[in-house]
Protein backbone atom coordinates (compact mmCIF):
# COMPACT_ATOMS: atom_id res chain seq x y z
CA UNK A 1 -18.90 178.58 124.83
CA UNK A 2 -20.02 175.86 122.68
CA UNK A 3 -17.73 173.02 122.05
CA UNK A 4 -16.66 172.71 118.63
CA UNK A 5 -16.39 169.12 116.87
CA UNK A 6 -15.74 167.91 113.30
CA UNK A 7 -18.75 165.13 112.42
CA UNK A 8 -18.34 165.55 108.56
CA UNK A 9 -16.76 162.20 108.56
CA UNK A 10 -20.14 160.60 110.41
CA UNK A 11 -22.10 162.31 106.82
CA UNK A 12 -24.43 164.51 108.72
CA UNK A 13 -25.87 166.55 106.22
CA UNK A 14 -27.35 170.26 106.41
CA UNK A 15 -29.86 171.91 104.28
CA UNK A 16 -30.22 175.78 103.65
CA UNK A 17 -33.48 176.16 101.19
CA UNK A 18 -35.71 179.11 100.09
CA UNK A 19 -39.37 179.66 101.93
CA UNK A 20 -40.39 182.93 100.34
CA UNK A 21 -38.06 186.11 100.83
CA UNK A 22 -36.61 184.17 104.09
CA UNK A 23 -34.37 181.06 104.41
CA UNK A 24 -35.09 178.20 106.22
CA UNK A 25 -32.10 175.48 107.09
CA UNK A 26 -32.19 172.38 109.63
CA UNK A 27 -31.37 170.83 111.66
CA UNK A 28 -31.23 172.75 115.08
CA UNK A 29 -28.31 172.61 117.18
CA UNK A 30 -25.99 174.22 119.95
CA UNK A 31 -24.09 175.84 116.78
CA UNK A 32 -27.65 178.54 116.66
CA UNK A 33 -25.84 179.95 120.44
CA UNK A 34 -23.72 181.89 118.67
CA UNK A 35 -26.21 183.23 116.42
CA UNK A 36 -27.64 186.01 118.70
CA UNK A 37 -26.47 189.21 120.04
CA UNK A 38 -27.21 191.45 123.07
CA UNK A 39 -29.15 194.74 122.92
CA UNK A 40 -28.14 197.21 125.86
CA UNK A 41 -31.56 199.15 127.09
CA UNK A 42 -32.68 200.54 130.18
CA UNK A 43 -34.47 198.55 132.64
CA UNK A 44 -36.18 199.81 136.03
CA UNK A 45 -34.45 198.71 139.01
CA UNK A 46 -31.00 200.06 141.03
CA UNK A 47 -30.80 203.11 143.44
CA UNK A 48 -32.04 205.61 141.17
CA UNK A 49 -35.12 203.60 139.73
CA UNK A 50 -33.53 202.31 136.65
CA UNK A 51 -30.44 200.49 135.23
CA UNK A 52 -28.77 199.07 132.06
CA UNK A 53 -29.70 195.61 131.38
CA UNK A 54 -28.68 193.56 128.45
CA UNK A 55 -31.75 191.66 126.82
CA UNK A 56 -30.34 188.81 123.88
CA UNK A 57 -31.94 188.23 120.55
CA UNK A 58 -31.89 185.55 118.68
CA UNK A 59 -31.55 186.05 114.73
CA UNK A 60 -33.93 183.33 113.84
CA UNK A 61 -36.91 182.42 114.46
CA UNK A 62 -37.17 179.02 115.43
CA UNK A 63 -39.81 176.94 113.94
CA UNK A 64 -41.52 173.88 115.05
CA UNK A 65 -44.68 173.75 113.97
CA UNK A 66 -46.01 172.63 110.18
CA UNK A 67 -42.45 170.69 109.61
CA UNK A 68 -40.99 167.45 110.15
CA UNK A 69 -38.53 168.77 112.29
CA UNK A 70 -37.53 171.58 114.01
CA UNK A 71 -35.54 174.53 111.81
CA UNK A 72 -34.84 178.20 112.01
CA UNK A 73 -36.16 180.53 109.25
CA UNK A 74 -33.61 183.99 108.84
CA UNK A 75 -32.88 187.16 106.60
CA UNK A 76 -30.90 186.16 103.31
CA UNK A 77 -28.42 188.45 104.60
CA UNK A 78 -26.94 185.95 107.04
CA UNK A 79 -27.10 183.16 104.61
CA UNK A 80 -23.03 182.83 104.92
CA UNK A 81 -22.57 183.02 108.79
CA UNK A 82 -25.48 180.41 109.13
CA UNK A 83 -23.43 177.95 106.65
CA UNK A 84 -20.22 179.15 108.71
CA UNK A 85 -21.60 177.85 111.94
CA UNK A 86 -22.96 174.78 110.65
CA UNK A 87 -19.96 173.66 109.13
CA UNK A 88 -17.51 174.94 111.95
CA UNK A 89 -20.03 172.19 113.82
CA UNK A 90 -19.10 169.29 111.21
CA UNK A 91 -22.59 169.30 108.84
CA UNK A 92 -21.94 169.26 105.18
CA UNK A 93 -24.36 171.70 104.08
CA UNK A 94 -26.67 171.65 101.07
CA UNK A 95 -28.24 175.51 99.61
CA UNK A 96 -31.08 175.19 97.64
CA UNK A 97 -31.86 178.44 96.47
CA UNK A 98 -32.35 180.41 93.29
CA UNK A 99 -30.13 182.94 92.15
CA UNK A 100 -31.05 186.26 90.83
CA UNK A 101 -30.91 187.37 87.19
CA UNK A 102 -27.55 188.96 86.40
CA UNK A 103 -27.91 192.59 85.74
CA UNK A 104 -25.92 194.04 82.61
CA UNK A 105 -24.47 197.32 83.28
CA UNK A 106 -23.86 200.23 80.79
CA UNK A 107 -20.93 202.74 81.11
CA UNK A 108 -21.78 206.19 80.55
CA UNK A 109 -20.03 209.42 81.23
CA UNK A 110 -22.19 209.77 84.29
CA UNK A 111 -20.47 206.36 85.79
CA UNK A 112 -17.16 207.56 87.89
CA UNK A 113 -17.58 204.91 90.45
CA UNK A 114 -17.00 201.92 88.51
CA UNK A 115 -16.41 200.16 91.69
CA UNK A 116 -19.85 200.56 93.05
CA UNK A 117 -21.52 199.41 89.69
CA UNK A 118 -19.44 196.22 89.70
CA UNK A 119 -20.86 195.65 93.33
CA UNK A 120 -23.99 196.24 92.42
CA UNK A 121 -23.45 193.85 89.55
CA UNK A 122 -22.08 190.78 91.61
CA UNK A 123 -23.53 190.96 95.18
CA UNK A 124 -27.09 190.62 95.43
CA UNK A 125 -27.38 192.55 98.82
CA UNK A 126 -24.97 194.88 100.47
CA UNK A 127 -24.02 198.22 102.12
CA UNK A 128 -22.61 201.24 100.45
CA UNK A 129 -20.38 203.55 102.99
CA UNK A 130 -19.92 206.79 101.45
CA UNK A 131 -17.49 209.23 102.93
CA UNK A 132 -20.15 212.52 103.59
CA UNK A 133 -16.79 214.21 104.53
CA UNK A 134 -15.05 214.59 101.10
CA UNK A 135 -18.03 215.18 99.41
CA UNK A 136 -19.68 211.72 98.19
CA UNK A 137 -23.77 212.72 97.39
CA UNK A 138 -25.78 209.71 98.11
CA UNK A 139 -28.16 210.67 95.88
CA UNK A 140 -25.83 210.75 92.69
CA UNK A 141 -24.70 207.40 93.65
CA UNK A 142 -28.17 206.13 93.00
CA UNK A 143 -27.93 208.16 90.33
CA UNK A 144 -25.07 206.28 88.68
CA UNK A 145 -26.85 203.00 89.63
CA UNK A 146 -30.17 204.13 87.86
CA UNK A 147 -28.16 205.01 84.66
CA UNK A 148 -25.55 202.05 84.93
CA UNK A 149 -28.67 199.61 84.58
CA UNK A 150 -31.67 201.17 82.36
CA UNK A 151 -33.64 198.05 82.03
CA UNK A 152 -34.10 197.67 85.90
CA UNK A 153 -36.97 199.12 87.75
CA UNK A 154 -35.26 201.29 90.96
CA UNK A 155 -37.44 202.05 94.30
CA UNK A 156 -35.33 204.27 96.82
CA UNK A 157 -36.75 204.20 100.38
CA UNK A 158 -35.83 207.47 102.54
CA UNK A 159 -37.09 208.25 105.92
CA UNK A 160 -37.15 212.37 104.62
CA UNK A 161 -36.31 214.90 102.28
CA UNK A 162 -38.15 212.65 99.72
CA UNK A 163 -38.78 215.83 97.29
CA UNK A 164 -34.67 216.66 97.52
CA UNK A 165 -33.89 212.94 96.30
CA UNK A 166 -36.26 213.43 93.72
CA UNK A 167 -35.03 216.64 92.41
CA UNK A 168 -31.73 215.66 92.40
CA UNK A 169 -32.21 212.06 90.39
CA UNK A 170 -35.14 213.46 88.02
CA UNK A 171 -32.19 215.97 86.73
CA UNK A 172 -30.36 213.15 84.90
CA UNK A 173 -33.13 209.85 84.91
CA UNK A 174 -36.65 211.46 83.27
CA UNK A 175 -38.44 208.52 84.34
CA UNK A 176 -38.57 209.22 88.32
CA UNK A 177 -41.64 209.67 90.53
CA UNK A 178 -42.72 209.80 94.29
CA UNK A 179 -45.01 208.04 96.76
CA UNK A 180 -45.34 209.87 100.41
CA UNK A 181 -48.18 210.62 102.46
CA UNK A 182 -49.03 213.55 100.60
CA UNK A 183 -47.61 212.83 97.03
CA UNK A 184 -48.31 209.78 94.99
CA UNK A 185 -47.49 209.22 91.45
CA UNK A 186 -50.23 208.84 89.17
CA UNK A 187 -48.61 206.26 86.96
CA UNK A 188 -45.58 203.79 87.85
CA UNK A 189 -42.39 205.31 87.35
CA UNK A 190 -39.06 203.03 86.42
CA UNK A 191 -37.19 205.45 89.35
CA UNK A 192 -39.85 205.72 92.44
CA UNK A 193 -38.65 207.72 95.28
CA UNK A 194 -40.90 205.68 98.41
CA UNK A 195 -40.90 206.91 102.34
CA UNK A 196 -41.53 203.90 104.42
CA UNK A 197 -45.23 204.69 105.27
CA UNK A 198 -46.21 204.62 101.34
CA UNK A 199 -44.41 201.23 100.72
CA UNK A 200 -47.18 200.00 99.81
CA UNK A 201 -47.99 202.12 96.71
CA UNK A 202 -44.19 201.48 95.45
CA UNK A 203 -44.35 198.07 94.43
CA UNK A 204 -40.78 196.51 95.98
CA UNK A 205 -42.00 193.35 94.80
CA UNK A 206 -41.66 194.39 91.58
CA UNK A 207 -38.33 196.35 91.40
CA UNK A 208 -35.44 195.04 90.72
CA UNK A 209 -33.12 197.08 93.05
CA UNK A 210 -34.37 198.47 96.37
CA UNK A 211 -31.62 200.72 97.56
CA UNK A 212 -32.32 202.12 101.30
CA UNK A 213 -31.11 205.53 101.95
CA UNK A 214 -30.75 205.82 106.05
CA UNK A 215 -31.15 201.44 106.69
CA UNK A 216 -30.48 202.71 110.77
CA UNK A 217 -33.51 204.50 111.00
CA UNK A 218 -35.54 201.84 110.10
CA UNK A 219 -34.23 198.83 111.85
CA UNK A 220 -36.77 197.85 113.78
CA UNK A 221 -38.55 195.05 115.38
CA UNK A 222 -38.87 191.87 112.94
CA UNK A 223 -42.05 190.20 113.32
CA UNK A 224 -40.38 186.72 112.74
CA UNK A 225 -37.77 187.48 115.32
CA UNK A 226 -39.71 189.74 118.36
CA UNK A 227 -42.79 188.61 120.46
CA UNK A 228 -44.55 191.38 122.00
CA UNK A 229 -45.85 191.13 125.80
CA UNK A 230 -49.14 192.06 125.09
CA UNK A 231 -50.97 194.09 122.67
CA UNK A 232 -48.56 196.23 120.35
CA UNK A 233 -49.47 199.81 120.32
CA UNK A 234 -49.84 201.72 117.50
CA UNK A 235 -46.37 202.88 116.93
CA UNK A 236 -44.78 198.92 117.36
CA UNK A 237 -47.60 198.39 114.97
CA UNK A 238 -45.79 200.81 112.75
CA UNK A 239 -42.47 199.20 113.23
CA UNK A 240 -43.49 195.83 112.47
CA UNK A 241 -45.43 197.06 109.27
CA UNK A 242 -41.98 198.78 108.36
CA UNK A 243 -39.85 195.74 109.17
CA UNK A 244 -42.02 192.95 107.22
CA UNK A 245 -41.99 195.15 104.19
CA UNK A 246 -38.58 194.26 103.04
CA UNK A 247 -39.48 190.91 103.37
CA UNK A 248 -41.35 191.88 99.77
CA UNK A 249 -38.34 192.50 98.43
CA UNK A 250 -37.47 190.15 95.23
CA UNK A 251 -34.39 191.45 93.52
CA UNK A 252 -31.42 193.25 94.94
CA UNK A 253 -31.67 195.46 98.28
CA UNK A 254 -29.05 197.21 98.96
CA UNK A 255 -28.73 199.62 102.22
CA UNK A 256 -26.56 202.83 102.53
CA UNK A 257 -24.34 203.91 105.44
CA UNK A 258 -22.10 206.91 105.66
CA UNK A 259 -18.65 205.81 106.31
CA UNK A 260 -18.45 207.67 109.87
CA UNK A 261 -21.15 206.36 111.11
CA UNK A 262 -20.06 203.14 113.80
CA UNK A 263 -23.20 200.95 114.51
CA UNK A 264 -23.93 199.31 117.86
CA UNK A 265 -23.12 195.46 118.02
CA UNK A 266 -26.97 195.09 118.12
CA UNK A 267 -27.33 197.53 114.84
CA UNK A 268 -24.57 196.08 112.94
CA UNK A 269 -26.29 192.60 113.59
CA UNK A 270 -30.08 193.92 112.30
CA UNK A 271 -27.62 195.03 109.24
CA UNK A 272 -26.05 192.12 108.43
CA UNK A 273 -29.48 190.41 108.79
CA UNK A 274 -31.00 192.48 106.09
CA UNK A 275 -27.74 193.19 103.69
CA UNK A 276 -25.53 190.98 104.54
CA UNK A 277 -21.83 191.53 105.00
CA UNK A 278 -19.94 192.53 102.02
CA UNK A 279 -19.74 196.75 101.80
CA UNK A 280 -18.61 199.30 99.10
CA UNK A 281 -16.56 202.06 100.27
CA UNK A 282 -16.47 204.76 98.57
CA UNK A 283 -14.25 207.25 100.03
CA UNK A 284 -14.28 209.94 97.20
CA UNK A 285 -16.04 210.12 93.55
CA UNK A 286 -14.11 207.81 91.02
CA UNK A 287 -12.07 205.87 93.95
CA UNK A 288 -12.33 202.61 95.96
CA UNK A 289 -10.87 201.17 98.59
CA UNK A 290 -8.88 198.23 97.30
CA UNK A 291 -10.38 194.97 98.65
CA UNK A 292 -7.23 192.90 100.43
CA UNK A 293 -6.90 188.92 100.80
CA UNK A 294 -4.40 187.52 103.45
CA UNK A 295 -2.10 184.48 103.06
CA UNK A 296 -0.73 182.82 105.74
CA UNK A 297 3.18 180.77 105.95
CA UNK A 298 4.40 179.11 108.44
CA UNK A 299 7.73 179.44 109.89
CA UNK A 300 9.80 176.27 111.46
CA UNK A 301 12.24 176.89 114.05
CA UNK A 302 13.59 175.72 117.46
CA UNK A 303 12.65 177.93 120.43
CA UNK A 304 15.57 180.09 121.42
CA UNK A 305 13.79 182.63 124.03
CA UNK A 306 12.11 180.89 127.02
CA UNK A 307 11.32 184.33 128.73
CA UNK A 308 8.14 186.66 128.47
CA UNK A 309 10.32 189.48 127.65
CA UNK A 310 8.28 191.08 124.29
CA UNK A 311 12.01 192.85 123.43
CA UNK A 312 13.64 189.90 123.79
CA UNK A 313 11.45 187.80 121.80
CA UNK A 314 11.29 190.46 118.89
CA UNK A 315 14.78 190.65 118.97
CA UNK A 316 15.55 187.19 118.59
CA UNK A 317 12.66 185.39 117.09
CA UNK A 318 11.86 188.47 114.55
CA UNK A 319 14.75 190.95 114.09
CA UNK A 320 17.45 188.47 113.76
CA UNK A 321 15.28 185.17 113.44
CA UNK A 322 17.60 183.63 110.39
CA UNK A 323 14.50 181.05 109.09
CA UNK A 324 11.97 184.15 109.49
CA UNK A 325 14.59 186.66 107.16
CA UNK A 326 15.99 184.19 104.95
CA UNK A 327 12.33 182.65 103.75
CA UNK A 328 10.84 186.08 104.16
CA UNK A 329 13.95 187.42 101.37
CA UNK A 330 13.44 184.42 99.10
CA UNK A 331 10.16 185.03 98.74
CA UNK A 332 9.98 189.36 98.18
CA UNK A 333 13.04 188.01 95.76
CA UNK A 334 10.94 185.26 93.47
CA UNK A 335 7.66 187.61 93.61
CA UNK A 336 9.54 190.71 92.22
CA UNK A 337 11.21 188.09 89.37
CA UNK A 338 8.41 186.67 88.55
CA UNK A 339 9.77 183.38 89.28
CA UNK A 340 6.48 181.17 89.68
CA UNK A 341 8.40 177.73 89.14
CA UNK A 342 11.03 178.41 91.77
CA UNK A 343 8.00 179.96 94.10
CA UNK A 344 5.60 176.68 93.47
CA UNK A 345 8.73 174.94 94.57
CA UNK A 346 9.80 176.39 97.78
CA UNK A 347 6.50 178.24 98.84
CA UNK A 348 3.86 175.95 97.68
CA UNK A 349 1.51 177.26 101.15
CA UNK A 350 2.30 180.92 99.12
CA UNK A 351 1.56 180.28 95.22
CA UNK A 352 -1.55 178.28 95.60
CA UNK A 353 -3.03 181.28 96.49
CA UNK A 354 -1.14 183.72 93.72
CA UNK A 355 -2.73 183.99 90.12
CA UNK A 356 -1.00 185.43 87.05
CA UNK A 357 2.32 185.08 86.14
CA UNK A 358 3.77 188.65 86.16
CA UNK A 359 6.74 190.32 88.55
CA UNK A 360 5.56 191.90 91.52
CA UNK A 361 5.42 194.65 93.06
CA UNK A 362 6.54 194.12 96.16
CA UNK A 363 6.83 195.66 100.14
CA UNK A 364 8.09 194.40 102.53
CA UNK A 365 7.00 196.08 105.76
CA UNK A 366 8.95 195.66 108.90
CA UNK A 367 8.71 197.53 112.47
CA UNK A 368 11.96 199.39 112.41
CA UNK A 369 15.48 200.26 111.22
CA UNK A 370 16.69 197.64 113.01
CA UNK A 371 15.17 194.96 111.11
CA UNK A 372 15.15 197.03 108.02
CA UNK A 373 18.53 196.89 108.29
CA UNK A 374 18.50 192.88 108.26
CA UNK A 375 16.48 192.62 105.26
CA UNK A 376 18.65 195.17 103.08
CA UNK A 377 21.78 193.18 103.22
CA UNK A 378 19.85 190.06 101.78
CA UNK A 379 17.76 192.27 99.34
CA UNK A 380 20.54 194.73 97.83
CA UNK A 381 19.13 197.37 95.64
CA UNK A 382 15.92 198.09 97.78
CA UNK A 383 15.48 201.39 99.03
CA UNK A 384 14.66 201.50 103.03
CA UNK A 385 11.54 204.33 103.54
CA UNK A 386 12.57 205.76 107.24
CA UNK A 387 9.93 207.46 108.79
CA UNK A 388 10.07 210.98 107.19
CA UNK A 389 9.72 209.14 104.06
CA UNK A 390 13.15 209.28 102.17
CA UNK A 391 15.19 206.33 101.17
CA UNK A 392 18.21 205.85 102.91
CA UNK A 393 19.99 204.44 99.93
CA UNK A 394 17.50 206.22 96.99
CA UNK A 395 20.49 206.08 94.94
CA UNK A 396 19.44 203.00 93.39
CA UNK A 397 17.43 203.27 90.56
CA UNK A 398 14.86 200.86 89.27
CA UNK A 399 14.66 199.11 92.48
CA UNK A 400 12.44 195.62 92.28
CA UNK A 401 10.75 196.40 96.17
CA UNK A 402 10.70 198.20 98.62
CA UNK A 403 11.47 198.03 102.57
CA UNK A 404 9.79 200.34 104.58
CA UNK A 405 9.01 200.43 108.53
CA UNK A 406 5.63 201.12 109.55
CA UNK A 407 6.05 204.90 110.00
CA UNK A 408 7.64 205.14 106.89
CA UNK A 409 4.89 203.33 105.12
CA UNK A 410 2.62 206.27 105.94
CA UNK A 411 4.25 207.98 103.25
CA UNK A 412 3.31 205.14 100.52
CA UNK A 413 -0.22 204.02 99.15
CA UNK A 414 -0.90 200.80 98.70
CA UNK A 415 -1.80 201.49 94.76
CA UNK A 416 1.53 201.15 93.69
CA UNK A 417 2.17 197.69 95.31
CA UNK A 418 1.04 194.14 94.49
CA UNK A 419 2.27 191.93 97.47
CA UNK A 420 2.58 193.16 101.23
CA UNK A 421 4.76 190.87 103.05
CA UNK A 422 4.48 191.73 106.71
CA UNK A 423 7.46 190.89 109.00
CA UNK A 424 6.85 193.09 112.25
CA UNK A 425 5.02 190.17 113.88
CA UNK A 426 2.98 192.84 115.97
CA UNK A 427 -0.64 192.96 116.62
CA UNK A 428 -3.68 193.75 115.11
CA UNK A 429 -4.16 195.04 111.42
CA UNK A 430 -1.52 196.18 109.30
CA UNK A 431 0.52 199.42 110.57
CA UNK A 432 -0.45 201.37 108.07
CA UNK A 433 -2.60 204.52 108.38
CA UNK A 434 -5.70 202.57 107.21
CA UNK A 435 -8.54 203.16 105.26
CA UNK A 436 -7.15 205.78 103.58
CA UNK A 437 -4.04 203.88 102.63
CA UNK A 438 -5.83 201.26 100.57
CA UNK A 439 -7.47 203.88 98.73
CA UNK A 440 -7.08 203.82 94.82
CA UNK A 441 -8.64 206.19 91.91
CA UNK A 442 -9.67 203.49 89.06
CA UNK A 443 -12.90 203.00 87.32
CA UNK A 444 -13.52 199.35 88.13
CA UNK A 445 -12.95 197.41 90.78
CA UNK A 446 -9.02 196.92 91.17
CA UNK A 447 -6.78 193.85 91.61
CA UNK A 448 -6.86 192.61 95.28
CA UNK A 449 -4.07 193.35 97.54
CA UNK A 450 -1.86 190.06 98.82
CA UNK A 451 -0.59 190.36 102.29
CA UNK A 452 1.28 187.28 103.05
CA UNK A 453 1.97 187.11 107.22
CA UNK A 454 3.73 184.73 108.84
CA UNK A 455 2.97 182.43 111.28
CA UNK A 456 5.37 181.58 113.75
CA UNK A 457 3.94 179.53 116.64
CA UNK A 458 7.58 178.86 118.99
CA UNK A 459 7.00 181.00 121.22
CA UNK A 460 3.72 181.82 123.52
CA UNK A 461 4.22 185.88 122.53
CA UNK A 462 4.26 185.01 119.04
CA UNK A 463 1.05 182.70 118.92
CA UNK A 464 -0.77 185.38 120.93
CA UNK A 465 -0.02 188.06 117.94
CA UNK A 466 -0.44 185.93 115.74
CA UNK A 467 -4.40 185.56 116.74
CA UNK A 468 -4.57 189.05 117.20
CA UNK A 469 -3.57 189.62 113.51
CA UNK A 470 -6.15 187.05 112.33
CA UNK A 471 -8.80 188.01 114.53
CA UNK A 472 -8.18 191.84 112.97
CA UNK A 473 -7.97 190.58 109.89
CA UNK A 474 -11.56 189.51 110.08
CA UNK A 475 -12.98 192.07 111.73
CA UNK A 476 -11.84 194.36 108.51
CA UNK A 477 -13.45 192.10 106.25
CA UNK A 478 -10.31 190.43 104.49
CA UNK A 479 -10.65 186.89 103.82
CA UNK A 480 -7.95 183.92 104.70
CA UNK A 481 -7.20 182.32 101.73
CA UNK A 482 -7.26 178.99 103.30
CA UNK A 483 -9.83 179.65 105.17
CA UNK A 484 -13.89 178.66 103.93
CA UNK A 485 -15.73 182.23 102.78
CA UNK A 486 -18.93 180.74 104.74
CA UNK A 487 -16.99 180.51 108.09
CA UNK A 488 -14.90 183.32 107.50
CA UNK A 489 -18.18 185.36 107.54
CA UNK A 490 -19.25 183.39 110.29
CA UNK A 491 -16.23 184.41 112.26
CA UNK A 492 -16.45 188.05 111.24
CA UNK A 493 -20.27 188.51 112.36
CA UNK A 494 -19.12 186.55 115.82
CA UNK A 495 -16.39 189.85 115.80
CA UNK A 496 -19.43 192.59 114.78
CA UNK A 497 -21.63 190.62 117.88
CA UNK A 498 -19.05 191.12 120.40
CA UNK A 499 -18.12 194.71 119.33
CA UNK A 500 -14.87 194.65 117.74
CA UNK A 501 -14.26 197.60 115.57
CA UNK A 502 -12.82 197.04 111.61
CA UNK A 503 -10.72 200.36 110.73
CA UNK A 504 -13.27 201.19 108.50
């Protein structure tokens, strides 16, 4: 592991700039360890004449020659993890690069996924994860794409069953046409429907969006980043072809993964290379899943539980922890009021991360009954969800909150809340039945989710959920607040590397 150390107050100074369709950035240093990742694959060797060996790959290419100094050249798509890593190594970096057009989108009656036009609208590479399961076409996404932006030119690459994409986008775009082996259009087309062998013919450097339908099958060796022992034959030939191509890409690429599909650590690496790491989920036509930010408060006690005893710690330094309750009521109290002056006052680690000025809607999700029961007597007039899902005091009406355990918040969606404040202290991401929790029906894309967690560092137990809770936090994609978006993504491709799972 390489040791970390802040230099920014020495001035060194880092440089990401543009070299083509790659990036180049300087200087070289141990920070480039962590970007590589391991590829599993058979080897010959062991008792029965073969074995699995690990071989690492670096996701650079490290360049010496024709500069001053030494520098890496990389896919756009890790642009934020390579920023990340330099500045998590004390360089205060410089980007000097040149931003794509912004595309203007159109809404039409064909446009139901608002949310994946307003990605495609502020993200210039991406994935899209449909869910194949309840019925998501791909091809009518890039349908909605094609008709959300008229003035762009569209190539769609597709490994097969080029002639069924372009039957089912020539019914609502007129302008659509095919290159394969066997098919090529006589004239340019604003829609072109492109296998990867007849790339060439389509024109990517021309087109404005390049969406690619099956990304997986295709990620293959990059020439910048793979030296062949010896003479490539005629299918690595192919792959290296295949892999260069997208290097012609000039406007927006944008790659599409079904939602059940898991890639491999080494997979998910080639992916973020290429499109980065920001995804669209769509889990059904005309819904999202509601992006989430986390915001972090720490709580200031004296140590009252010196054992390793998780009950005993839960019991006293979460169920009945008086600091942990009492700041943890103030604060579901002033978010539900609206009470922004009181919360800039006694939360100010809390409201510099809040916008707006508008009551909240507000849960506040505990582990149990037991510590539901806590928070009711210091937030009377909000309902308690048990775990069947009924409120043990639902004769209240108009309640400002609710209090629900984690079983019992299986029975809620997070739609119809604003702020999350978690108080079971446990591990890992929120114990909710996630994704389909965060899912929301709305035509653009909706307000974030807040979920404020609190970090209580007295007790050895405590700090060690604690980091499990942030590192699952970034494994799913949600950003610290206080945290920098460049090392955030740094930390989250260190989590796809290793082979940590999000709950998507």
């Amino acid at each position: 592991m390489v040791r970390r150390s802040s230099n920014t107050r020495q001035g060194l100074t880092a440089s990401v700039s543009q070299y083509g369709s790659y990036l180049v950035a300087g200087p070289t240093g141990p920070w480039m360890e962590d970007i590589q990742v391991a590829q599993v694959q058979g080897v010959r060797g062991g008792p029965a004449g073969y074995a699995v060996g690990k071989k690492n790959h670096d996701l650079f290419h490290y360049v010496t020659e024709g500069v001053d100094r030494p520098v890496i050249q990389f896919w756009p798509g890790l642009l934020k993890p390579i920023r990340g890593a330099m500045k998590a190594s004390g360089y205060n970096v410089e980007t000097h690069l040149t931003a794509l057009p912004r595309l203007r989108s159109e809404r039409t009656c064909l446009n139901c996924d608002g949310g994946l036009i307003k990605f495609v609208e502020d993200h210039e590479r991406g994935l899209i994860r449909p869910d194949l399961s309840r019925e998501v076409d791909p091809i009518f996404l890039t349908v909605e794409i094609a008709v959300a932006f008229p003035d762009a030119r569209i190539v769609v690459i597709v490994s097969k069953n080029a002639t069924t994409w372009l039957d089912g986008i020539s019914q609502f775009v007129a302008d659509c046409g095919i290159c394969t082996k066997h098919h090529v259009a006589e004239n340019p087309h604003r829609i072109m429907i492109a296998t990867p062998r007849s790339l060439g013919m389509a024109n990517i450097d021309k087109a404005g969006i390049v969406i690619v339908a099956d990304p997986l099958v295709k990620l293959a060796d990059d020439p910048l980043l793979e030296r062949q022992d010896g003479p490539p034959n005629q299918e690595q030939w192919y792959r290296l072809h295949l892999m260069s191509r997208f290097a012609d890409v000039r406007g927006r690429l944008f790659g599409i993964v079904p939602r059940h599909v898991v890639p491999s650590p080494f997979e998910a690496a080639r992916l973020a290379q290429i499109f980065g790491l920001d995804e669209c989920v769509i889990p059904k036509h005309g819904w999202v899943e509601r992006p989430v930010r986390v915001v972090w408060s720490k709580i200031s006690c004296p140590k009252t539980v010196t054992g390793k005893d998780p009950l005993a710690v839960k019991d006293r330094l979460v169920w009945n922890h008086p600091v942990l309750n009492r700041r943890a009521s103030a604060l579901a109290k002033q978010l539900s009021a609206g009470n922004y002056n009181e919360l800039r006052n006694q939360f100010p680690d809390v409201s510099e991360h809040l916008q707006g000025n508008d009551p909240c809607r507000v849960l506040v999700l505990v582990e149990g009954l037991t510590h539901a029961e806590v928070i009711a007597r210091r937030l009377p007039g909000w309902p308690v969800i048990a775990q069947d899902g009924t409120a043990i005091n639902s004769d209240v009406p108009g309640s400002p909150g609710v209090i629900a355990t984690a079983l019992g918040s299986c029975h809620l969606n997070s739609e119809n809340f604003d702020v999350v404040l978690r108080l079971d202290q446990g591990i890992g991401g929120l114990p909710v039945p996630l994704p389909k929790w965060l899912e929301t029906k709305t035509y653009s894309q909706p307000e974030p989710l807040i979920v404020i967690d609190f970090e209580n560092r007295v007790h050895p137990l405590l700090r060690q959920w604690t980091k499990s809770r942030r590192t699952a936090y970034t494994m799913a994609g949600w950003p610290d607040s206080k945290q920098d978006p460049d090392q955030a993504a740094f930390a989250q491709l260190k989590s796809l590397i290793s082979g940590r799972r999000s709950h998507r």
